[in-house]
Every structure is written in structure tokens, then in C-alpha cells.
Protein backbone atom coordinates (compact mmCIF):
# COMPACT_ATOMS: atom_id res chain seq x y z
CA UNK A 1 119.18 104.11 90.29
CA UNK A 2 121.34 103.56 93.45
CA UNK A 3 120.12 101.62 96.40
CA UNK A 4 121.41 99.93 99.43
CA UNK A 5 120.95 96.04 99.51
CA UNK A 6 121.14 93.91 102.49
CA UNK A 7 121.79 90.51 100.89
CA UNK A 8 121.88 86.73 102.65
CA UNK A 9 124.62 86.51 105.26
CA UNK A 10 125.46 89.43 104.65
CA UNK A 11 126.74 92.18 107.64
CA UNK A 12 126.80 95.60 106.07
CA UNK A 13 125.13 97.05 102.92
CA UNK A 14 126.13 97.40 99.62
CA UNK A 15 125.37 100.07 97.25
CA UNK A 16 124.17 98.57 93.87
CA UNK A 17 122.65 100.02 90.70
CA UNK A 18 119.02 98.90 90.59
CA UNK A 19 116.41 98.66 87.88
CA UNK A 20 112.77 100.05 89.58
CA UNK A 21 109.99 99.31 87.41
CA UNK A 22 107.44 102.28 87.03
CA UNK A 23 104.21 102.36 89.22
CA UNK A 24 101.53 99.88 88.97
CA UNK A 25 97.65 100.55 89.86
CA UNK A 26 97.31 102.47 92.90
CA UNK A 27 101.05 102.69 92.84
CA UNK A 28 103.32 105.91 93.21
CA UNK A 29 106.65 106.85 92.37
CA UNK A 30 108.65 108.72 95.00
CA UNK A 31 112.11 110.34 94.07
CA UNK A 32 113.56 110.46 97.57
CA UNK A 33 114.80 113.43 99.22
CA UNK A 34 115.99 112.04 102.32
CA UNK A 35 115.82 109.04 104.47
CA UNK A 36 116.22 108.62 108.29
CA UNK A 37 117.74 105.63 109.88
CA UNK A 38 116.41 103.74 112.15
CA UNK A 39 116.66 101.15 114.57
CA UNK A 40 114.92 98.87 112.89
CA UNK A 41 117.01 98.78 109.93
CA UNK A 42 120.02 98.30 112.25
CA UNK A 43 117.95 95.20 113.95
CA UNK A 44 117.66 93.39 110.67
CA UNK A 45 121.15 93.92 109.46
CA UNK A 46 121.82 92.33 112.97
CA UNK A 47 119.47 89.52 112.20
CA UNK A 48 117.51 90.40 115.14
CA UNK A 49 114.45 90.95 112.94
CA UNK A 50 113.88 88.11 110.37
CA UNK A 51 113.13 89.57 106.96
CA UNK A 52 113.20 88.17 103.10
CA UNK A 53 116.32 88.95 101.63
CA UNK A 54 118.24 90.58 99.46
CA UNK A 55 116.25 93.74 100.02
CA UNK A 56 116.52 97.45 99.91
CA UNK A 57 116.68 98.72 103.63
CA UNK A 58 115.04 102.54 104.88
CA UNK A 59 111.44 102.58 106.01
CA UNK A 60 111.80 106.39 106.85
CA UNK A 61 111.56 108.65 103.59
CA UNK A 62 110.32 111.65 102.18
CA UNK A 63 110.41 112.93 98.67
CA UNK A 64 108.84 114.51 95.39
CA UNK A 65 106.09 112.34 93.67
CA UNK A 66 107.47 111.84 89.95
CA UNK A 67 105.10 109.16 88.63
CA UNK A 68 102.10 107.35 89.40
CA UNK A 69 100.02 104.27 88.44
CA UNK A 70 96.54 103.84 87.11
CA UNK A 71 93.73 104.76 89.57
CA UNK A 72 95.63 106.89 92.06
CA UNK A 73 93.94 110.08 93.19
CA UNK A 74 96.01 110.48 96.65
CA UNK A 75 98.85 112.39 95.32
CA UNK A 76 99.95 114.09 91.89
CA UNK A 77 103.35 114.38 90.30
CA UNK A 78 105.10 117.33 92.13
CA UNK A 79 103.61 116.77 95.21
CA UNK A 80 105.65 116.38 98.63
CA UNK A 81 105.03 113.38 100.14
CA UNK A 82 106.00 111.49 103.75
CA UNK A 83 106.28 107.88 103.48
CA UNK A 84 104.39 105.65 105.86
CA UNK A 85 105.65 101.88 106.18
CA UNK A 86 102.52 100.77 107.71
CA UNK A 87 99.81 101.13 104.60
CA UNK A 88 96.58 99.69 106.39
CA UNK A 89 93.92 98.35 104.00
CA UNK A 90 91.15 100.21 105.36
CA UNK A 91 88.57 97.58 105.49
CA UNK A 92 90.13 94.39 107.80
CA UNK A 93 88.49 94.08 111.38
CA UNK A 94 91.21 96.85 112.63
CA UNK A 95 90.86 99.17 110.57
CA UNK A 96 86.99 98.78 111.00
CA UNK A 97 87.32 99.33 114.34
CA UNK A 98 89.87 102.44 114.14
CA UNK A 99 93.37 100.58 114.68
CA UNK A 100 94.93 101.12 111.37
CA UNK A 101 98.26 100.27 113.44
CA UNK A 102 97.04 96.75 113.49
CA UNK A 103 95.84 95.91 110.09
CA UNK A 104 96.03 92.42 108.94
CA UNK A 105 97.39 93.17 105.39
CA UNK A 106 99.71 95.88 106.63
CA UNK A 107 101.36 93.29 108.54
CA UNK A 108 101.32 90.85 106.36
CA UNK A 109 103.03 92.82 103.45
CA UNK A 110 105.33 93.26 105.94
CA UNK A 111 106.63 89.74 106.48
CA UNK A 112 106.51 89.11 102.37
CA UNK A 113 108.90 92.11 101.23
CA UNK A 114 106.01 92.94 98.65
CA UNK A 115 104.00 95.92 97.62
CA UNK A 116 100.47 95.62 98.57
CA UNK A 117 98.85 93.00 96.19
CA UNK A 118 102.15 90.81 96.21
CA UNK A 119 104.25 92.91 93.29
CA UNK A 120 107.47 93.50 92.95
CA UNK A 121 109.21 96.57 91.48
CA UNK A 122 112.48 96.21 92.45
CA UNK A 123 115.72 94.11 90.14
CA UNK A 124 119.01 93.30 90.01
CA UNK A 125 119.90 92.40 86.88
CA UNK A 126 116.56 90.41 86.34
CA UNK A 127 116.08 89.47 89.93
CA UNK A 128 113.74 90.78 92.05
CA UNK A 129 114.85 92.25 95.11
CA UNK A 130 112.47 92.47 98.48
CA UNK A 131 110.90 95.57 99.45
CA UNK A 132 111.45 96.39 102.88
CA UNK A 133 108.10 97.67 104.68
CA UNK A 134 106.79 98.43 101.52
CA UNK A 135 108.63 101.76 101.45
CA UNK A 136 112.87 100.28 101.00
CA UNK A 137 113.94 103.91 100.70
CA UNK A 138 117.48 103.90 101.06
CA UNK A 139 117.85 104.61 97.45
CA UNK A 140 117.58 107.22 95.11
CA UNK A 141 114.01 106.40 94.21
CA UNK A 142 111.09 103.69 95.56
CA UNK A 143 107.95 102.72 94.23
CA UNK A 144 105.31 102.18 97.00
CA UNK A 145 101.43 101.78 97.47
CA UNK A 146 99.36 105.21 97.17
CA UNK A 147 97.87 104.11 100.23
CA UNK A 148 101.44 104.47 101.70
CA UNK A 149 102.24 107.80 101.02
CA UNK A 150 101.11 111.13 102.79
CA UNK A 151 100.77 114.56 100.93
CA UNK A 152 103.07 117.08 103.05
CA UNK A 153 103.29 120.96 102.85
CA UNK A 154 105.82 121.93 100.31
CA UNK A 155 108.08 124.38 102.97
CA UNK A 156 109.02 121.59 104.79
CA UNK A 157 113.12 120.50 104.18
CA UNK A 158 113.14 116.61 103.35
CA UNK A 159 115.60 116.06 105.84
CA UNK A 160 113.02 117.06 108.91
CA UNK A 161 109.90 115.75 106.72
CA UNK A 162 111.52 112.43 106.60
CA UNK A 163 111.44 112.12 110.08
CA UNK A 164 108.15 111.56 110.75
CA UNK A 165 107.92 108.39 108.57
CA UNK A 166 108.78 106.52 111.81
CA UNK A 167 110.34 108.17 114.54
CA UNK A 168 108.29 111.43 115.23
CA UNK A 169 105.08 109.65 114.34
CA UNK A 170 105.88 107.07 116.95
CA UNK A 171 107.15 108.98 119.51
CA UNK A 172 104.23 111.44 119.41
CA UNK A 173 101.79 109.35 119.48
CA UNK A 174 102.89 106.94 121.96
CA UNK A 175 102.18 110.08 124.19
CA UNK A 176 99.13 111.28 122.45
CA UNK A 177 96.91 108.77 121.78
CA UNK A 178 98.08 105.67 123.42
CA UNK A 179 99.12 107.09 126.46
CA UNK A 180 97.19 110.34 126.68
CA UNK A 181 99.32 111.44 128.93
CA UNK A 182 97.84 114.17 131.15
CA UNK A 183 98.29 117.34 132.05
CA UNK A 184 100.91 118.09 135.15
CA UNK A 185 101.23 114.23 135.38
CA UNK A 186 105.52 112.64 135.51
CA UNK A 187 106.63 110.62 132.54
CA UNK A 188 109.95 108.59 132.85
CA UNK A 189 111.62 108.10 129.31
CA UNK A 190 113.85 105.16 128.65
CA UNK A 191 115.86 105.30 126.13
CA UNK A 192 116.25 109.13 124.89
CA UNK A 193 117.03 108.06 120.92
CA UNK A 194 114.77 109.65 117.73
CA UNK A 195 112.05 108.03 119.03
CA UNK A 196 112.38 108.86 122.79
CA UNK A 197 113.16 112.16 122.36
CA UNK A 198 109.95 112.84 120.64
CA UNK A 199 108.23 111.29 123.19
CA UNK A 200 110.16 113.88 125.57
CA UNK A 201 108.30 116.26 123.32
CA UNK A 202 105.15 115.26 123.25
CA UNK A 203 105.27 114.77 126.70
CA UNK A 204 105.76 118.45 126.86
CA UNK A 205 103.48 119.38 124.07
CA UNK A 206 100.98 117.82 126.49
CA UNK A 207 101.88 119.81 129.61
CA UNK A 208 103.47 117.11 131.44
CA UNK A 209 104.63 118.42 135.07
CA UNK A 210 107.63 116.11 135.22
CA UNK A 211 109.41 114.72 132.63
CA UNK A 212 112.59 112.20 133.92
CA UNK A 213 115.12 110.49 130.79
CA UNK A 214 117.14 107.92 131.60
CA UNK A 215 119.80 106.90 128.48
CA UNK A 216 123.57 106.32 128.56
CA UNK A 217 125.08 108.93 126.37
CA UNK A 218 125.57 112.48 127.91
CA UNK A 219 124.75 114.08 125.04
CA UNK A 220 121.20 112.34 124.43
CA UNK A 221 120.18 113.56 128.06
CA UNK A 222 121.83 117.18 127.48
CA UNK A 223 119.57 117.17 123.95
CA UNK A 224 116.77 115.39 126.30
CA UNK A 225 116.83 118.55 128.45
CA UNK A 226 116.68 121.12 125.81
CA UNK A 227 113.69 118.95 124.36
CA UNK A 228 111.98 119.37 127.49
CA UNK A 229 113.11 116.61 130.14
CA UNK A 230 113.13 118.24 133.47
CA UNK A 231 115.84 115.33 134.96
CA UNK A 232 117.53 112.90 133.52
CA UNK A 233 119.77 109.69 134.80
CA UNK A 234 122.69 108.37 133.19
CA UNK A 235 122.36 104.76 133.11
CA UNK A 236 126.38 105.10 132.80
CA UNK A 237 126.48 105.66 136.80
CA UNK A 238 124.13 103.01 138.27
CA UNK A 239 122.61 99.32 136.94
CA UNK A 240 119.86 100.04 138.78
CA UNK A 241 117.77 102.96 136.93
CA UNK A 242 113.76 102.08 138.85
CA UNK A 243 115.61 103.91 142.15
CA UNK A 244 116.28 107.04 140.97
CA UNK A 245 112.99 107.53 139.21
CA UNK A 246 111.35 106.47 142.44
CA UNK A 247 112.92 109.03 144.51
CA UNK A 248 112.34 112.08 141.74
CA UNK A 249 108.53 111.12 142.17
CA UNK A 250 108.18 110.96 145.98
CA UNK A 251 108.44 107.44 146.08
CA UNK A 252 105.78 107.24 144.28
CA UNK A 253 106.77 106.10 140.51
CA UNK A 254 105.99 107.87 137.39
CA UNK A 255 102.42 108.01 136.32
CA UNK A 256 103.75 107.43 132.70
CA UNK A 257 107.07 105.34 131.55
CA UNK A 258 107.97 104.67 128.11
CA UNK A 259 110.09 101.97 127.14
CA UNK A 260 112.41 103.21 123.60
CA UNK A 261 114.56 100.75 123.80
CA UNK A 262 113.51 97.29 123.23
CA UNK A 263 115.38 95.27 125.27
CA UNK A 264 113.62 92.85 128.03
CA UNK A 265 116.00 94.29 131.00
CA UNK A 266 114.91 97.78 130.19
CA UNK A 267 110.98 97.20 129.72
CA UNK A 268 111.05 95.13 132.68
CA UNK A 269 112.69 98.33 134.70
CA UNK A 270 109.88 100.68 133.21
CA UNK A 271 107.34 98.65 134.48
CA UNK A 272 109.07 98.68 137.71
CA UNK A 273 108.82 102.72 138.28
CA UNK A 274 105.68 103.12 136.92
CA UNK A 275 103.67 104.15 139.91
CA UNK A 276 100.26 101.58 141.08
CA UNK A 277 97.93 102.27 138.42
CA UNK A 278 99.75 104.37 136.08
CA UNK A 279 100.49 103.13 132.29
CA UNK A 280 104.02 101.38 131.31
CA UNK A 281 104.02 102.07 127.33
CA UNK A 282 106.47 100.00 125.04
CA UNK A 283 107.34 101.34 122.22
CA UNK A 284 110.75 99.91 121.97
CA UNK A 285 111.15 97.05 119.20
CA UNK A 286 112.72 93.45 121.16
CA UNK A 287 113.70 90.40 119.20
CA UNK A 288 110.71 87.96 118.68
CA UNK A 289 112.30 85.49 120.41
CA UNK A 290 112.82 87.78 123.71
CA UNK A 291 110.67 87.68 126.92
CA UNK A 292 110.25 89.80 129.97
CA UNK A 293 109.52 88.50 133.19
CA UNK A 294 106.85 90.05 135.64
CA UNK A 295 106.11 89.29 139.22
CA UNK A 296 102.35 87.80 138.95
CA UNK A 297 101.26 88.96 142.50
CA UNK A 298 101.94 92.55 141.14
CA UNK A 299 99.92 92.27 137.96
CA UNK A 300 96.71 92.44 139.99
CA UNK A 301 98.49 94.37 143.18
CA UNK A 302 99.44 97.45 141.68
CA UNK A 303 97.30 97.47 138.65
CA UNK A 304 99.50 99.13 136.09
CA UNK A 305 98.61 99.47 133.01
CA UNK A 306 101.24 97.67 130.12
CA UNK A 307 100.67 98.11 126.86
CA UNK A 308 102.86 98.38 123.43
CA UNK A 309 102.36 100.93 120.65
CA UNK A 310 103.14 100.28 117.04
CA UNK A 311 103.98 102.75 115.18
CA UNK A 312 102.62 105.31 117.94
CA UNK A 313 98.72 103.83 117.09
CA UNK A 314 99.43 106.61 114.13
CA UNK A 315 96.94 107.15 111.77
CA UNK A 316 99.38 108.90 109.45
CA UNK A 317 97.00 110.74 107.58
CA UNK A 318 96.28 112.88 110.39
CA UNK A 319 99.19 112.49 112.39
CA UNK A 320 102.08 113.47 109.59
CA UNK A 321 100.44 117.11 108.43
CA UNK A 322 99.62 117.48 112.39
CA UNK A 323 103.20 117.12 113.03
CA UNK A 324 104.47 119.00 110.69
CA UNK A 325 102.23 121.87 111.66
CA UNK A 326 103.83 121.88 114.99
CA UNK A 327 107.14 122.00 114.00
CA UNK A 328 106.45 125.05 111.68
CA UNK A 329 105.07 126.28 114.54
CA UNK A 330 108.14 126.03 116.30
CA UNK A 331 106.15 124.17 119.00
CA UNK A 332 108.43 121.13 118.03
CA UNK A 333 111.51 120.92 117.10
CA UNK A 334 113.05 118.69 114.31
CA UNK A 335 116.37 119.92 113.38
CA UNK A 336 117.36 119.10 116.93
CA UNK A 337 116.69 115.42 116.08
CA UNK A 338 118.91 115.56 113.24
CA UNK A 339 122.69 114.85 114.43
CA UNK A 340 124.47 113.70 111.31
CA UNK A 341 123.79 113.92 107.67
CA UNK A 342 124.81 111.41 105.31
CA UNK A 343 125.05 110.44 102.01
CA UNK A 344 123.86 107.52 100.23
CA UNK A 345 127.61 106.03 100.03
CA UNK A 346 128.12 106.52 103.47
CA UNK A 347 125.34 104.43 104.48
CA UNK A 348 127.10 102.15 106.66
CA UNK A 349 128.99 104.59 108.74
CA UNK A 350 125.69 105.94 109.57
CA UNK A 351 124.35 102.37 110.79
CA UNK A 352 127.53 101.90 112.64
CA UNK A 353 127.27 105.33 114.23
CA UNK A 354 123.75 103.94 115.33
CA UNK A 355 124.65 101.19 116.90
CA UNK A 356 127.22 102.93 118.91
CA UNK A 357 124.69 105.14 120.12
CA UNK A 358 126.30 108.19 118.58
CA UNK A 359 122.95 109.80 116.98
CA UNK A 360 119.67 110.39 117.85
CA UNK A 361 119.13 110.07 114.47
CA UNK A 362 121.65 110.06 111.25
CA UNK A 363 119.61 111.12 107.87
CA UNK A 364 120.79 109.98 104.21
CA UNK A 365 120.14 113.25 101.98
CA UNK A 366 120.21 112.69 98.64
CA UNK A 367 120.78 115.29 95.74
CA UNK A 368 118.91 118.44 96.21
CA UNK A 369 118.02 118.05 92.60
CA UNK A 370 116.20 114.95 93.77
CA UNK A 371 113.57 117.52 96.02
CA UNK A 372 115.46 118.35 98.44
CA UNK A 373 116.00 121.54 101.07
């Protein structure tokens, strides 16, 4: 099968013909049907985020089950399935506690480029190649943990569906359950990407009064608006975006700002115009070597609340079909998201379209004959 490989050193990715081993226990086989891109993947072909290399990039899939290992009972052959990069054990201290977002082994299959248990199902010619997030779907097909995938309805188009492996999930729940934003209260949106916009969504979903993004690319705050934003300021026109938000809100600050970016400057401004005892949210992913600076006398002064959210505190079980719903609905929209499709050869246009801020998000699409539209 074709995937794309990030090797050592190495500053774009190269399509190679791969050998994937079939499904172990509590394994599944995925034939993928599309596969967003993300920041993320863009951060570690940057080097920004440290990862084992070489190793098949794309933590944002969906596809048709084809296979699957002893013991599984999740999913069946045939069935549509989301993939979910964070696979929490279900039994550490955080999961115990209802924080699958922060499970131990999640995180640590994370840093080894494994499958859950330490396998490997991925070669090049008789070397293994890394699995990135436990999902590495920017390839025709991936092997991944049951625990990893989500059964989907079947009338939802890949292409959307693959969305909320990552973006949608994060977005949305940033606003729904770490936030919980409120009813008729003002959110401020940095950063109006895949992930910001569907916090712009959400926001709305949830009845937000006011609704304020702040990006640098005119289209991203014209799409912002459609989506739901009720203002927006172009970081373009001033260095100084905390002003602006201050004077939409009386003064006052937003009660909610989330932080899409991940950049210290920008996290440091969304703290700035959230409002005395509102929430600053950061969902935005920084380079682990980055730090913010705060002013220690307004820690305890104003009393805002700053938190992160990984992965939106998903629990993707719940979150993915609830999602999906809503769209379907037509009470959210996906195809909006979408601004570029790809395919698999094209690969690094799409990341360099990304970095130049020209998407909210670019999808790979693979062969329909592969499950998709």
C-alpha cells in the first residue's frame, strides 16, 4: 500500500510503498477513506514536535473496517469507522476518574510510535516504520487498536467523517465540556483554523450572545462569520489584538477566549481579554520548549480561569456519533470546513498550503473504491 513517510532530517514527505501487517489481538484494519491534515502533522515535519522517526504522518482518518484481530467486538468488517489518536486504556487513574484525555498509556503510546502493547505493523522493506499517534493514516490503509476506532453512521461522506478525528472533536468540546460555555455569554476566538472554527460553532451551538474571531486571513474571518462569529479582527491591521476585544465587550473582556493557535504571544493575548473571572481555554498546540509569561499580581487579582484542553477533554465514543448527529442535522456544518481536497500524491502541497495559512483544513481523499463518498 501507499503511505507518506516522514524520515530523519528529512523536510517534506515521501510517498513509499509499504508492507502493513494484518491486525493483531484487539487490533483493526481500517482501509482509509479520507484523512484531514492537521497542524500537528505540520509541527512535526517542522521539528517542533519531537517524534520517532521514519513514520507514517495523519492522525485524522476515517474509513471502512476490512479486517480485524482476535478478540475484537468494537467494530465488524464493513463497518464505518472515525479514528481517534488518543486510545485511553480505560483503567489508569484518569480514566478512573473520567479524563480519558489524560490517560497514562494513551500518552505514552504516543511518545513510542507503537500500537498499544508496543507492536509494530508497519515496514519498509523489512524495517519497521513508527506509527504516528497510533492511527499514521496518511496512507491507503492503517492498522490501529480497536480501542482507537469509533463506529460511525454509514451516510456520512469520509471526507466530513474524517474531520472529527481531531479537529471537530477538539473544537467542540473545548466549548462543551471544558469550557461550558454559557448561554448569552461573549467568546473571543484566536486563531479561526479547523479547530477554531468549530469552536466558533460550538460556541453557537451553545447560544453564545457574542462571538468575536480574531485570525489573519480574510477569508478565515469571512468563513468565521458564516460559522457564526458575530465580529471578527484581522490581526493583519493591528499587533495589538486584547484592545479591540476589550472595546466589543464594554471594556469588560470576554467571558470566554480560546487560544487555536499555539504560540506563547497569542495565549498570552487571550489571557489578556478574558474578562476578571472568566475562563482563558488553550487549545492551541506550542513547542515543548515554549513558555508564556503572566503578570503574578494578576493571577490572584482578576481570578481568571486558564486551563488547556487536549483533544477537547473528548470522550470520543460519545463525542464522534454526537457530532455527527449534528451535522446531519444541519445544526453544524462540515463541508464548510473543508477548503481543498487532495490526493495522496499531493500530500505536500497540502502541508505547504497549511502552513501558509491557506485552509482551514485541506483533506487527502483516497479512492472512492477505498469507502469513500
Amino acid at each position: 500500500m501507499k503511505a507518506a513517510v516522514l524520515a530523519e532530517d528529512a523536510e517534506r514527505l515521501e510517498i513509499r510503498d509499504l508492507t502493513l501487517d494484518p491486525p493483531g489481538p484487539h487490533e483493526v484494519a481500517v482501509r482509509l477513506g479520507a484523512s484531514g491534515v492537521c497542524h500537528t502533522d505540520l509541527h512535526v515535519i517542522e521539528g517542533v514536535l519531537p517524534v520517532p522517526l521514519p513514520a507514517v504522518l495523519g492522525h485524522e482518518g476515517a474509513g471502512l473496517v476490512t479486517a480485524v484481530g482476535e478478540g475484537v467486538t468494537r467494530v465488524a468488517p464493513g463497518d464505518h469507522v472515525v479514528l481517534s489518536w488518543l486510545p485511553s486504556c480505560g483503567h489508569c487513574y484518569y480514566c478512573g476518574i473520567g479524563r480519558p484525555d489524560m490517560c497514562d498509556e494513551a500518552f505514552a503510546i504516543q511518545m513510542l510510535g507503537s500500537l498499544p502493547g508496543g507492536g509494530m505493523r508497519l515496514r519498509d522493506r523489512g524495517q519497521a516504520i513508527y506509527h504516528f499517534l497510533g492511527t499514521s493514516c496518511f496512507a491507503e490503509e492503517a492498522v490501529v487498536a480497536e480501542r482507537a476506532v469509533v463506529r460511525i453512521r454509514r451516510d456520512v461522506p469520509f471526507d466530513r467523517a474524517a474531520l472529527v478525528g481531531c479537529a471537530v472533536t477538539t473544537g467542540y468540546g473545548a466549548v462543551v465540556r471544558t469550557a461550558q460555555v454559557q448561554e448569552g455569554s461573549s467568546v473571543a476566538v484566536v486563531g479561526v483554523g479547523g479547530v477554531g472554527l468549530s469552536i466558533v460553532q460550538a460556541a453557537r451551538l451553545r447560544g453564545a450572545g457574542e462571538i468575536i474571531a480574531i485570525d489573519r486571513v480574510p477569508a478565515k474571518l469571512e468563513l468565521a462569520r458564516r460559522l457564526g462569529a458575530t465580529a471578527v479582527v484581522d490581526a493583519r491591521e493591528t499587533d495589538d489584538i486584547v484592545t479591540p476585544v476589550l472595546d466589543l465587550t464594554g471594556g469588560r473582556g470576554s467571558d470566554y477566549a480560546f487560544e487555536a493557535v499555539g504560540r506563547p504571544q497569542t495565549i498570552e493575548a487571550a489571557y489578556a481579554m478574558t474578562r476578571k473571572a472568566g475562563m482563558t481555554v488553550v487549545v492551541g498546540i506550542a513547542a515543548p520548549q515554549e513558555e508564556i509569561t503572566l503578570n503574578a499580581f494578576a493571577i490572584p487579582s482578576a481570578s481568571r480561569v486558564l486551563t488547556g484542553s487536549w483533544y477537547g477533554r473528548g470522550k470520543p465514543e460519545e463525542d464522534v456519533p454526537a457530532i455527527l448527529d449534528l451535522y446531519m442535522q444541519g445544526r453544524l456544518d462540515l463541508d464548510a470546513l473543508i477548503s481543498r481536497r487532495y490526493r495522496l500524491e499531493e500530500i505536500n502541497e497540502a502541508v505547504r498550503a497549511l502552513a501558509q495559512g491557506e485552509l482551514a483544513r485541506g483533506v487527502v481523499v483516497f479512492d472512492p473504491a477505498g469507502g469513500g463518498e
